[in-house]
N, C-alpha and C. Protein backbone atom coordinates (compact mmCIF):
# COMPACT_ATOMS: atom_id res chain seq x y z
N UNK A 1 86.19 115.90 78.20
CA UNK A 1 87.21 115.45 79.13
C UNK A 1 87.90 116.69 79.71
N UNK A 2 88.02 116.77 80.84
CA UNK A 2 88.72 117.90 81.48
C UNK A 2 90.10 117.57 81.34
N UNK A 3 91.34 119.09 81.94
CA UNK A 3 92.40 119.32 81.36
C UNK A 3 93.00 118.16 82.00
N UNK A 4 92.62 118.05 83.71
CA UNK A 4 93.28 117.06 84.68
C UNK A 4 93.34 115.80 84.57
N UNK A 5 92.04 115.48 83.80
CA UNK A 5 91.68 114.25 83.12
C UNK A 5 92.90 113.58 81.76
N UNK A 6 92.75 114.39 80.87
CA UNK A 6 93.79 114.47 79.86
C UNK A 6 95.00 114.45 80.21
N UNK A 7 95.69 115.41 81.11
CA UNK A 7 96.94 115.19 81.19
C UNK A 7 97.87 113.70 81.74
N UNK A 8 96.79 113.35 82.86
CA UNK A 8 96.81 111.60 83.59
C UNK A 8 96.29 111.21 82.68
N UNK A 9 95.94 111.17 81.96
CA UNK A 9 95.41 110.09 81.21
C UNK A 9 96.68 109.62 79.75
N UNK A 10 97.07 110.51 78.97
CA UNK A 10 97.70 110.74 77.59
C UNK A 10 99.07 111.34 78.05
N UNK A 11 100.05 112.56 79.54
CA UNK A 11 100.77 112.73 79.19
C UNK A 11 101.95 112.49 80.77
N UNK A 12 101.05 112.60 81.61
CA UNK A 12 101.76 112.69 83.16
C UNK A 12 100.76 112.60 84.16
N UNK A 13 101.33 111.21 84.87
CA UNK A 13 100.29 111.14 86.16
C UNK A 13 101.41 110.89 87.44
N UNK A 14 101.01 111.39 88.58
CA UNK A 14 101.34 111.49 89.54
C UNK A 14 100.59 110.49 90.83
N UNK A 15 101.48 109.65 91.44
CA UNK A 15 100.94 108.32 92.18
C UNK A 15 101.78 108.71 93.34
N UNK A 16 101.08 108.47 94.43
CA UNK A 16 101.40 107.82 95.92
C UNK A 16 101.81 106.30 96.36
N UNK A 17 102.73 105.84 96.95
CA UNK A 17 103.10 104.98 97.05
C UNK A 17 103.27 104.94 98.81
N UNK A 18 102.13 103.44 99.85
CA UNK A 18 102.01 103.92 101.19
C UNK A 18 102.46 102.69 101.09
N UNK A 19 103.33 102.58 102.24
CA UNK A 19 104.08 101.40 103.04
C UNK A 19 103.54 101.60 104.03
N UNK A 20 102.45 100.41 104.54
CA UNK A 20 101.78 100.08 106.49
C UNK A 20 102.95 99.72 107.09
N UNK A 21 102.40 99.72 108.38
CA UNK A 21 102.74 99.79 109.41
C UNK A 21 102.96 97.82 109.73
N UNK A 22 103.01 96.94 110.18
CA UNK A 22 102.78 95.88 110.45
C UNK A 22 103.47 95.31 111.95
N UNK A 23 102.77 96.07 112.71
CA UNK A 23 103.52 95.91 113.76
C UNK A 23 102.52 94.84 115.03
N UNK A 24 101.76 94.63 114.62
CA UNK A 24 101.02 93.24 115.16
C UNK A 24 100.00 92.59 114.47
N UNK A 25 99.73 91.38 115.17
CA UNK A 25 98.26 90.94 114.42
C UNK A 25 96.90 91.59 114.77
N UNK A 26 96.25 91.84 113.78
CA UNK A 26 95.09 92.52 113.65
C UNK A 26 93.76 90.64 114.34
N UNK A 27 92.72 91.35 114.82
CA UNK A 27 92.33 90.49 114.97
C UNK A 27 90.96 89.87 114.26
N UNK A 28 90.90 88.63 114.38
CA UNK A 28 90.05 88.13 112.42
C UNK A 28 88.54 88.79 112.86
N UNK A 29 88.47 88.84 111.40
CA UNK A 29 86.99 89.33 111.09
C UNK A 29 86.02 88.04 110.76
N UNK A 30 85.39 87.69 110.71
CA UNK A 30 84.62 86.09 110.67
C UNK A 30 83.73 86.44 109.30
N UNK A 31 83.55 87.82 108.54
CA UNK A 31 83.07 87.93 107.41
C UNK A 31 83.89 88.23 106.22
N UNK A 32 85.61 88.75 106.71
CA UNK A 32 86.67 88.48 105.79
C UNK A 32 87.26 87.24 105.49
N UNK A 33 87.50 86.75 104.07
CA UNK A 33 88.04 85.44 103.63
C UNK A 33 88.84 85.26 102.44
N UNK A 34 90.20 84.76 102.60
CA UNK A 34 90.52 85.12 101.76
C UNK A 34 91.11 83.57 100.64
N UNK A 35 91.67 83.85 99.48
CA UNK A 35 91.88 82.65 98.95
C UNK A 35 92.86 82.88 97.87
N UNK A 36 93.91 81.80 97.45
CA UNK A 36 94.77 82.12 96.22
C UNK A 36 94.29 81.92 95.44
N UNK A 37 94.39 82.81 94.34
CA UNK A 37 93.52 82.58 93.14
C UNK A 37 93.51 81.10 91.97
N UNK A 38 95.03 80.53 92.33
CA UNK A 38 95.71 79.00 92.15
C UNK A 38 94.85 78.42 92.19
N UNK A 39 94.25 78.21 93.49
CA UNK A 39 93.38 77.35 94.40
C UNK A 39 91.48 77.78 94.28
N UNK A 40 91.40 78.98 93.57
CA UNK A 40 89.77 79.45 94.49
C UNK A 40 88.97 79.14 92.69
N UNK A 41 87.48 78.43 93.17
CA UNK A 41 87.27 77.99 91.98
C UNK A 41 86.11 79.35 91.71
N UNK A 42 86.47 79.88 90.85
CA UNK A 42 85.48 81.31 90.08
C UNK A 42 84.35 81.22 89.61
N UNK A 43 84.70 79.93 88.93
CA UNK A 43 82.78 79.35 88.79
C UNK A 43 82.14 79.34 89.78
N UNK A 44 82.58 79.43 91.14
CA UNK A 44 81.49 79.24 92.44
C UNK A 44 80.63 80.90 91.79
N UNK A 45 81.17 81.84 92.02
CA UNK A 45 80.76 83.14 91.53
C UNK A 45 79.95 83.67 90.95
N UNK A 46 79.91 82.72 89.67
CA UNK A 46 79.63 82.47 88.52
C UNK A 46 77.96 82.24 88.69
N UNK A 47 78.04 81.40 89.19
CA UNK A 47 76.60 80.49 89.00
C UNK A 47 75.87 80.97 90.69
N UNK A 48 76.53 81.57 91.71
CA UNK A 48 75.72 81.52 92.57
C UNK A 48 75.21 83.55 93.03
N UNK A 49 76.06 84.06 92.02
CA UNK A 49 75.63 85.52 91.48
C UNK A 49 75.54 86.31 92.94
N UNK A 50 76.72 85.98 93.71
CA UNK A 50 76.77 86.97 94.51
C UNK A 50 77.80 88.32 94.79
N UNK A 51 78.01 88.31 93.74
CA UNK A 51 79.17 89.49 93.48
C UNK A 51 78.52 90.30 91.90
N UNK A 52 79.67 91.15 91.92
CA UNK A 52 79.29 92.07 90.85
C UNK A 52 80.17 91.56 89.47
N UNK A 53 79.50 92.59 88.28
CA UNK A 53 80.43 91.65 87.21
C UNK A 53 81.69 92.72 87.26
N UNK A 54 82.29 93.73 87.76
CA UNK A 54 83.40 94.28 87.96
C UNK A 54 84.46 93.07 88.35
N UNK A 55 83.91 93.08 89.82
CA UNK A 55 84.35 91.35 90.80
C UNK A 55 85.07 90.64 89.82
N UNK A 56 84.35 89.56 89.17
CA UNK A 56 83.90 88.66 87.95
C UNK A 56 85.28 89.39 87.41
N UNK A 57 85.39 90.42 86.52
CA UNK A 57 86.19 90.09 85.24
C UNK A 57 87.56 90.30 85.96
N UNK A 58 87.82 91.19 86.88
CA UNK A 58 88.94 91.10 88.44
C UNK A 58 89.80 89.47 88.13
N UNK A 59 88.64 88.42 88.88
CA UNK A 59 88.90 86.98 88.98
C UNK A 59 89.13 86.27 88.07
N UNK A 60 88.66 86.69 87.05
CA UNK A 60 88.69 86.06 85.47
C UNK A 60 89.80 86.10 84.69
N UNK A 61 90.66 87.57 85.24
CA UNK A 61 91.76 87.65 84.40
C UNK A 61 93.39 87.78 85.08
N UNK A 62 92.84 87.52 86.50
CA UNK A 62 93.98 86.82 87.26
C UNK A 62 93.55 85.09 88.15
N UNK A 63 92.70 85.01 87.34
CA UNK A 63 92.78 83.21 87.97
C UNK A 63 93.48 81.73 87.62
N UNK A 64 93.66 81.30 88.68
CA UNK A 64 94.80 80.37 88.13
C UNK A 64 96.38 80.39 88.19
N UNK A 65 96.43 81.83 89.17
CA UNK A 65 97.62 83.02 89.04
C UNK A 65 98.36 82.51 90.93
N UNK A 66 99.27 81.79 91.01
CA UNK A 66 99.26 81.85 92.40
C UNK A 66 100.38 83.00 92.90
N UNK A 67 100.54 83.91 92.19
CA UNK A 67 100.88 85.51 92.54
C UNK A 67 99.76 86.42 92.79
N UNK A 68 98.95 85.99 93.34
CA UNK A 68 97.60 86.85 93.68
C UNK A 68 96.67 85.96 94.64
N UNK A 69 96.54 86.95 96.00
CA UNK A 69 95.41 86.27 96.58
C UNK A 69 94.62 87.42 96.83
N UNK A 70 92.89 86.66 97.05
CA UNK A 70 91.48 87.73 96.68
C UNK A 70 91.56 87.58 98.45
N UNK A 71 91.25 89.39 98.74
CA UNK A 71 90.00 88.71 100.39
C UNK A 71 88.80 89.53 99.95
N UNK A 72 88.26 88.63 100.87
CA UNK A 72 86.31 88.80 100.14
C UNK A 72 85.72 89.50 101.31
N UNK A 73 84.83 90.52 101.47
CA UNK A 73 83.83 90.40 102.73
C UNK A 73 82.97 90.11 102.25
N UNK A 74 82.25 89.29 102.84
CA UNK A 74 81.30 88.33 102.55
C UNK A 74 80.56 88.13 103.63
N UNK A 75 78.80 88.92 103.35
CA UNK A 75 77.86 89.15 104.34
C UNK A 75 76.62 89.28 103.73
N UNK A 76 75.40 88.27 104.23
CA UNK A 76 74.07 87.97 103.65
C UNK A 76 74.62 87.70 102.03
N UNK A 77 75.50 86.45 102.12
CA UNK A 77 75.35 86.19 100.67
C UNK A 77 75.75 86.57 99.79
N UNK A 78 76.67 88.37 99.91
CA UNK A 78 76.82 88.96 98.66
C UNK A 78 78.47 89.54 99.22
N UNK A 79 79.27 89.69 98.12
CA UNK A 79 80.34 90.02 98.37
C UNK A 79 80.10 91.51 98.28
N UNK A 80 80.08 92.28 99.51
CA UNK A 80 80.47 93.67 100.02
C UNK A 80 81.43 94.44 99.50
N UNK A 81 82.64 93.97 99.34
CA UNK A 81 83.86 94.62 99.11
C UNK A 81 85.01 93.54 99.13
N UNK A 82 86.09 93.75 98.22
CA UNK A 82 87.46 92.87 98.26
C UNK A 82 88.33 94.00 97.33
N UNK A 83 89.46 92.89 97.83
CA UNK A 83 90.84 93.72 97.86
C UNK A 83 91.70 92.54 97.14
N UNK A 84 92.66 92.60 96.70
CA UNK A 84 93.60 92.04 95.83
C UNK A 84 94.74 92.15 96.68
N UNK A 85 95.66 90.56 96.67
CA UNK A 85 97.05 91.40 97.24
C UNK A 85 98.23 90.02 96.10
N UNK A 86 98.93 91.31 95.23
CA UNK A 86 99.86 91.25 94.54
C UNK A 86 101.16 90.42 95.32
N UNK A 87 102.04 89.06 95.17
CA UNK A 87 102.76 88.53 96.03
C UNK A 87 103.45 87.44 94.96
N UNK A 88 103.83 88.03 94.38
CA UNK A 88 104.79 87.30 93.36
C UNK A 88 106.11 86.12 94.23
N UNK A 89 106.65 85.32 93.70
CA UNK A 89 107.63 84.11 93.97
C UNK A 89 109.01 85.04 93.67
N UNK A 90 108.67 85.85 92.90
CA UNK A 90 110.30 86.56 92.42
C UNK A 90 109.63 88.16 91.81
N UNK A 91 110.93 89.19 91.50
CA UNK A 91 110.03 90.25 91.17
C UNK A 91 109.39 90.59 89.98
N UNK A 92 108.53 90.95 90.21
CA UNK A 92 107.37 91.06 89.10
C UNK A 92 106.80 92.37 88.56
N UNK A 93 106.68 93.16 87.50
CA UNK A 93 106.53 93.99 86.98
C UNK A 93 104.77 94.08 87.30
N UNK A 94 104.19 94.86 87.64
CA UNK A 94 102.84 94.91 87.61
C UNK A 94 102.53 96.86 87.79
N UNK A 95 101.44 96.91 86.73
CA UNK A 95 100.84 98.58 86.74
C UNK A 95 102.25 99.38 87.01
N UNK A 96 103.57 99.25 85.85
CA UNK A 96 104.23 100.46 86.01
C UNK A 96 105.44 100.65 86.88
N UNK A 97 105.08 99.72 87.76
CA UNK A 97 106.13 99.06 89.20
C UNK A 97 106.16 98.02 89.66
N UNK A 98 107.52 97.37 90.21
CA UNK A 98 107.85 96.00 90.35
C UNK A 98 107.64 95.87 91.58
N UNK A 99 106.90 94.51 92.01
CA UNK A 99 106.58 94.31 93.46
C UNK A 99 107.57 92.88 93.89
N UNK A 100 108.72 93.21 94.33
CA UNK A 100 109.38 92.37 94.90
C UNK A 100 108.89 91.05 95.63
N UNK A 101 109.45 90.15 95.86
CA UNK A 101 109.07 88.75 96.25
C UNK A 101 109.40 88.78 98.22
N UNK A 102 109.70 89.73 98.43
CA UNK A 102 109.12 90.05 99.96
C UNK A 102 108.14 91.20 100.24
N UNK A 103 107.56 91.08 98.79
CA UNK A 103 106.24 92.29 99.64
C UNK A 103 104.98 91.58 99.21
N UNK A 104 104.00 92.58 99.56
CA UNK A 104 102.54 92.38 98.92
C UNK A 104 101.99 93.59 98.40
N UNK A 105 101.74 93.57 97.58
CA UNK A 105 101.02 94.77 96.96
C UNK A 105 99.35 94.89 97.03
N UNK A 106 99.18 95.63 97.14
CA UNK A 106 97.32 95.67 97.54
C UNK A 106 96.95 96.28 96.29
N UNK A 107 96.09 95.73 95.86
CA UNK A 107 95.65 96.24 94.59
C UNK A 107 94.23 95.85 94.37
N UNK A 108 93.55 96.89 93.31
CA UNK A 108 92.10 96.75 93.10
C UNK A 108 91.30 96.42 94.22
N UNK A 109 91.15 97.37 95.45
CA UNK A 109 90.32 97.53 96.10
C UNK A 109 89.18 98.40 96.27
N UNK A 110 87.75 97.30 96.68
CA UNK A 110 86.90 98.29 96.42
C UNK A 110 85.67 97.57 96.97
N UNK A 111 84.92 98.66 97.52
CA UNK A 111 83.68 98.62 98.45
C UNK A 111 82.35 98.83 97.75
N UNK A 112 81.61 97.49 97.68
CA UNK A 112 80.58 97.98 96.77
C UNK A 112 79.64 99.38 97.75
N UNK A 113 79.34 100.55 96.49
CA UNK A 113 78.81 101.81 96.82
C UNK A 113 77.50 101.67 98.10
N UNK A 114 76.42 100.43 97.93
CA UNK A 114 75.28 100.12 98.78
C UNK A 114 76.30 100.10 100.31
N UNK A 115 77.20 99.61 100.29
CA UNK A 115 77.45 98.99 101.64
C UNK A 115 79.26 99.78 102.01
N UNK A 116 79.30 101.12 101.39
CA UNK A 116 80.10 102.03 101.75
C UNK A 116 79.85 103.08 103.32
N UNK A 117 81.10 102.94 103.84
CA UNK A 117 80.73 103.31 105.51
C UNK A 117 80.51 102.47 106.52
N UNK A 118 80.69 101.64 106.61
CA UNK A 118 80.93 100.74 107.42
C UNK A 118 81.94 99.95 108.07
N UNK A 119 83.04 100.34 107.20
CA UNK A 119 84.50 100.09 107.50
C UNK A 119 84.89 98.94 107.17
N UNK A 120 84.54 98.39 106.15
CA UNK A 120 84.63 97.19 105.32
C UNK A 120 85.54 97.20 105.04
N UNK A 121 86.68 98.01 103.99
CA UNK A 121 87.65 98.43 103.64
C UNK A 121 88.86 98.37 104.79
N UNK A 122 88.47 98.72 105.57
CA UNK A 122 89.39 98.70 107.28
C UNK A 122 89.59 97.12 107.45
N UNK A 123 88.27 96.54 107.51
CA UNK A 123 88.41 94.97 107.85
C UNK A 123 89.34 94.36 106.79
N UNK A 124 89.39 94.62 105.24
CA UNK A 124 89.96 93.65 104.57
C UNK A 124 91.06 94.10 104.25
N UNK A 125 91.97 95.70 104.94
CA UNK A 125 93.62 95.78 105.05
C UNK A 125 93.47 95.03 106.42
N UNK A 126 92.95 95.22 107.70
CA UNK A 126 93.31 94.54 108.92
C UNK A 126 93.69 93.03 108.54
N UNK A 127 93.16 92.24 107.74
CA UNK A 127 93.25 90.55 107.02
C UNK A 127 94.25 90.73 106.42
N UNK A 128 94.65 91.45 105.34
CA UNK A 128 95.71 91.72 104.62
C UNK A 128 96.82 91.69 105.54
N UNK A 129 96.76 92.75 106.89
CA UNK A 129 97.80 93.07 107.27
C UNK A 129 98.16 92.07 108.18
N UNK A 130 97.35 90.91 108.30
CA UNK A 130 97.62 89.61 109.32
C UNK A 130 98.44 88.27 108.36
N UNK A 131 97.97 88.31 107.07
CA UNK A 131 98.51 87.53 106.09
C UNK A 131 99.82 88.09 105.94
N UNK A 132 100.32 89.14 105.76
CA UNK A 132 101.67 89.45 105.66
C UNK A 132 102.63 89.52 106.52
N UNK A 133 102.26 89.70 107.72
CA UNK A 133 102.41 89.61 109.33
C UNK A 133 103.10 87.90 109.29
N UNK A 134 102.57 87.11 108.92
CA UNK A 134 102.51 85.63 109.05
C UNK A 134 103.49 85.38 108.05
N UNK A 135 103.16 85.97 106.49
CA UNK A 135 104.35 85.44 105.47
C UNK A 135 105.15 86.07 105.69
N UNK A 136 105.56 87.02 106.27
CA UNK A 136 106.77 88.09 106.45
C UNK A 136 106.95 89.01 105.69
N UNK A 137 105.99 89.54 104.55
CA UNK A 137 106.01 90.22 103.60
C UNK A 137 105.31 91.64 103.94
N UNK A 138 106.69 92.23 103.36
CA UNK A 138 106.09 93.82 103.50
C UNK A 138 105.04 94.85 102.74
N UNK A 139 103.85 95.21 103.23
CA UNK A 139 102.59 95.53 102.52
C UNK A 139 102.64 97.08 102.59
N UNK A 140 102.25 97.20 100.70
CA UNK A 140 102.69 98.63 100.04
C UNK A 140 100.89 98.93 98.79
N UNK A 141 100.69 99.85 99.26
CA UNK A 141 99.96 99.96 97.75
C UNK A 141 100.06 101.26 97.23
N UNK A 142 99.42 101.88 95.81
CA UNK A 142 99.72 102.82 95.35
C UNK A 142 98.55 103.56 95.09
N UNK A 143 98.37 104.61 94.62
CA UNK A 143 97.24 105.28 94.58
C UNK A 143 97.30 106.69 93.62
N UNK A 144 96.56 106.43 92.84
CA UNK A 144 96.32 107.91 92.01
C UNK A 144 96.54 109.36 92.70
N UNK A 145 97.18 110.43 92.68
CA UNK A 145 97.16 111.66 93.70
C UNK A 145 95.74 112.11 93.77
N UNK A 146 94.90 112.15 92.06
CA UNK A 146 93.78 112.46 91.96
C UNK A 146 92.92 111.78 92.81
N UNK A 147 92.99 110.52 93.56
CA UNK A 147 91.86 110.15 94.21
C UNK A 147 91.82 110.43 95.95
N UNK A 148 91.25 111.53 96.08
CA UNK A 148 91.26 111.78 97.13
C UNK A 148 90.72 111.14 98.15
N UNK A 149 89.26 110.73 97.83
CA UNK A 149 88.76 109.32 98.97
C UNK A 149 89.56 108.32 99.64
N UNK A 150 90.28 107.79 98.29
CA UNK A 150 91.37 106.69 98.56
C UNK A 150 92.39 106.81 99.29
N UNK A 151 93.27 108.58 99.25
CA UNK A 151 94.17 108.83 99.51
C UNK A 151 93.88 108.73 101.39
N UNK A 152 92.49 109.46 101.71
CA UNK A 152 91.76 109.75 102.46
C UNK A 152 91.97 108.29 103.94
N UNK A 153 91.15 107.62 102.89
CA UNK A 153 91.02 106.41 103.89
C UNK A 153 92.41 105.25 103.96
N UNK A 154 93.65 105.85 103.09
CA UNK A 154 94.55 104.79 103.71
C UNK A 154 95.31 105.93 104.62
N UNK A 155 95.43 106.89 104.67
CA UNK A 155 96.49 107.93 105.49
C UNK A 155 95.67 107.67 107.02
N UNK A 156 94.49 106.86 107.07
CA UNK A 156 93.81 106.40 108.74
C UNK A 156 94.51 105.50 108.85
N UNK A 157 95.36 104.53 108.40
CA UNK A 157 96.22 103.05 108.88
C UNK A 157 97.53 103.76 108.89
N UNK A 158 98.07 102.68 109.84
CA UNK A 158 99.37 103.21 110.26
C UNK A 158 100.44 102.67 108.70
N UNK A 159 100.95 104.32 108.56
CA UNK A 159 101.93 104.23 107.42
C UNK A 159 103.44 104.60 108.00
N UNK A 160 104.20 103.85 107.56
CA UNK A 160 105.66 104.05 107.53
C UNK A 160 106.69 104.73 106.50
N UNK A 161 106.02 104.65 105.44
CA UNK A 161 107.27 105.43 104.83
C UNK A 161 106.02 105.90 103.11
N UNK A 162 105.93 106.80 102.80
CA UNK A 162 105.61 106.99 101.76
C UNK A 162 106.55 107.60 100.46
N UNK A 163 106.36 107.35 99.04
CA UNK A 163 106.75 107.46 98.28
C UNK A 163 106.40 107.89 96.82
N UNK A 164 106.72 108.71 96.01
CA UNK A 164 106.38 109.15 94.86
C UNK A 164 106.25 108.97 93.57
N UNK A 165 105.48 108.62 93.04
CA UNK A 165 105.87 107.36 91.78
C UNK A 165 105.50 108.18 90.89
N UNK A 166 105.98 109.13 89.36
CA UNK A 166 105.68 109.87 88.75
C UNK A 166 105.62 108.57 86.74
N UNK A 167 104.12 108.83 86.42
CA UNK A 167 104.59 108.28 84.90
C UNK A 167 104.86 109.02 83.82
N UNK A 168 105.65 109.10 83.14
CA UNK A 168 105.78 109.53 81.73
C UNK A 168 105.05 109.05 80.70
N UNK A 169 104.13 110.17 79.88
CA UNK A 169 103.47 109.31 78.69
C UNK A 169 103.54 109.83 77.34
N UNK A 170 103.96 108.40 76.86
CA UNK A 170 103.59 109.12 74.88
C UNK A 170 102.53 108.50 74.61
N UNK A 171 101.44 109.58 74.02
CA UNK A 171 100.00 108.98 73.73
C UNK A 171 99.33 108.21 74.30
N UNK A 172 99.30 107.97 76.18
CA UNK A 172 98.58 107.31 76.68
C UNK A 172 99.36 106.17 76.98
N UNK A 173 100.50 106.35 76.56
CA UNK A 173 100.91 104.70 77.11
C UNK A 173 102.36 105.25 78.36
N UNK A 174 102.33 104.25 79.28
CA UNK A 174 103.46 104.46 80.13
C UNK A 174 104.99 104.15 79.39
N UNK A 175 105.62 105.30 79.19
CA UNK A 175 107.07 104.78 78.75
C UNK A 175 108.32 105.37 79.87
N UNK A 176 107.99 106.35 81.12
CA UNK A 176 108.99 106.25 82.06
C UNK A 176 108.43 106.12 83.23
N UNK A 177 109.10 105.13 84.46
CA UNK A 177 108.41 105.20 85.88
C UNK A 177 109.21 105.98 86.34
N UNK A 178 109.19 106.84 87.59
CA UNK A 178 110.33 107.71 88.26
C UNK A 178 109.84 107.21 89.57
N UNK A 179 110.81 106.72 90.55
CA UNK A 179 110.30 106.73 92.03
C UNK A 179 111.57 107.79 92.76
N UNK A 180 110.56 108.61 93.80
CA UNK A 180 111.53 109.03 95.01
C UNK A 180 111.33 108.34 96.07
N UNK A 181 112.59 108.65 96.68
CA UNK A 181 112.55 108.43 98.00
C UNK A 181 112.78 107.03 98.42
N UNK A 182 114.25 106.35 97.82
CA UNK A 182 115.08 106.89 96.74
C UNK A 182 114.91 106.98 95.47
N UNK A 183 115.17 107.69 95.22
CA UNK A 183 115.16 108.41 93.37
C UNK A 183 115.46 106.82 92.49
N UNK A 184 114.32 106.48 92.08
CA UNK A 184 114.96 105.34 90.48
C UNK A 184 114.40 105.80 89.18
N UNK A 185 114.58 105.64 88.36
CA UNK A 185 114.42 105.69 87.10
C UNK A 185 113.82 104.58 85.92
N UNK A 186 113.13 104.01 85.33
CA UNK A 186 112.85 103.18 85.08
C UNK A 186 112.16 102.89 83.34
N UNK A 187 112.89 102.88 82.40
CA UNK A 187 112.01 102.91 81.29
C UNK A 187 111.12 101.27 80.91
N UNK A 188 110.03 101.73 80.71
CA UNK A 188 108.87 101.05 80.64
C UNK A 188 109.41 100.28 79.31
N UNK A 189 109.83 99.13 79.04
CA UNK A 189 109.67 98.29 78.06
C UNK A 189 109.60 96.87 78.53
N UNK A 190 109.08 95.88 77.67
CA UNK A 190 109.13 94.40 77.75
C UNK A 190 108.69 94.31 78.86
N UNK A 191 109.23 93.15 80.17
CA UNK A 191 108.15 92.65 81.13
C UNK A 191 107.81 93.66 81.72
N UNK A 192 108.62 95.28 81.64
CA UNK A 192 107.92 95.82 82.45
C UNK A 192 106.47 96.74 82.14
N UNK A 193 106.10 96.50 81.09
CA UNK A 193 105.02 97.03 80.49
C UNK A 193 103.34 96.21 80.82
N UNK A 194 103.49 94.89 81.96
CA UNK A 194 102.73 94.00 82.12
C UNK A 194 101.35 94.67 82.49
N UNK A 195 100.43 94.30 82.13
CA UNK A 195 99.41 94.92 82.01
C UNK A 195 98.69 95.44 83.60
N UNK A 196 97.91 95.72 84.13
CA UNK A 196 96.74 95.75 85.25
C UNK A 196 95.80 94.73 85.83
């Protein structure tokens, strides 16, 4: 394990936090679709094996959850790429930070590797950013500093305000959040320790 590895991992990691832009409707994609997880039945998935088992355990362990809706691209049959968007009724502790009940949080997005470059990823924030557009909710996601791809391809959408989310760790586990910009402070116990 390298040093950079170890230190994010067991003692201090350093996160980006991007607030879009939402300043009109994006216009629909006819291969993006999206669904509350309340409502979307997972066994379809299941049995007709067009996704990956990453996908699969994603759906498995937020289904039934109507604080989470999936968008899918969905082309020749196989799910391409999806994105998660975090949208709690009230605020909710999730990965370290609380996502208020007027936002959406984008989370666990990802482009299967065969069908990377194509701008798949583009299509399913453009959906995202039409669903929040409509609920009125303000769309934020966060991002490892270490991942540069990621960092890469959201600094191409229009961002409004970015922010610094630093964790504190004893032995791998999160016990302080720090945000700037404005400065909060936050020790990690009870609901706010809710898992990923």
């Amino acid at each position: 394990m390298s040093l950079i590895k170890f230190v994010n991992s067991y003692i201090f990691k350093k996160r980006l936090i991007y607030f879009y832009a939402l300043d009109r409707v994006e216009s629909k994609n006819d291969y993006v679709f999206n669904f509350n997880l309340n409502n979307l039945d997972h066994e379809f998935f299941l049995k007709e094996k067009i996704c990956s088992n990453q996908f699969l355990l994603l759906l498995d362990k937020r289904k039934f959850s109507p604080d989470w809706q999936i968008f899918i691209y969905l082309d020749n049959d196989t799910v391409q790429g999806y994105s998660f968007l975090h949208i709690p009724q009230e605020s909710v502790w999730h990965d370290s930070l609380p996502t208020g009940k007027d936002e959406a949080r984008t989370v666990s997005s990802f482009v299967e590797p065969a069908f990377r470059g194509r701008g798949i990823r583009g299509e399913l924030l453009k959906s995202q950013k039409n669903f929040c557009i409509k609920n009125n909710k303000a769309l934020w996601c966060v991002i490892e500093s270490t991942n540069i791809s990621s960092i890469r391809a959201t600094q191409k959408s229009k961002i409004v305000m970015i922010r610094t989310n630093y964790l504190l760790k004893l032995i791998g586990r999160n016990v302080f959040s720090i945000l700037t910009n404005p400065f909060k402070f936050f020790l990690l116990w009870g609901n706010k320790r809710v898992s990923r």
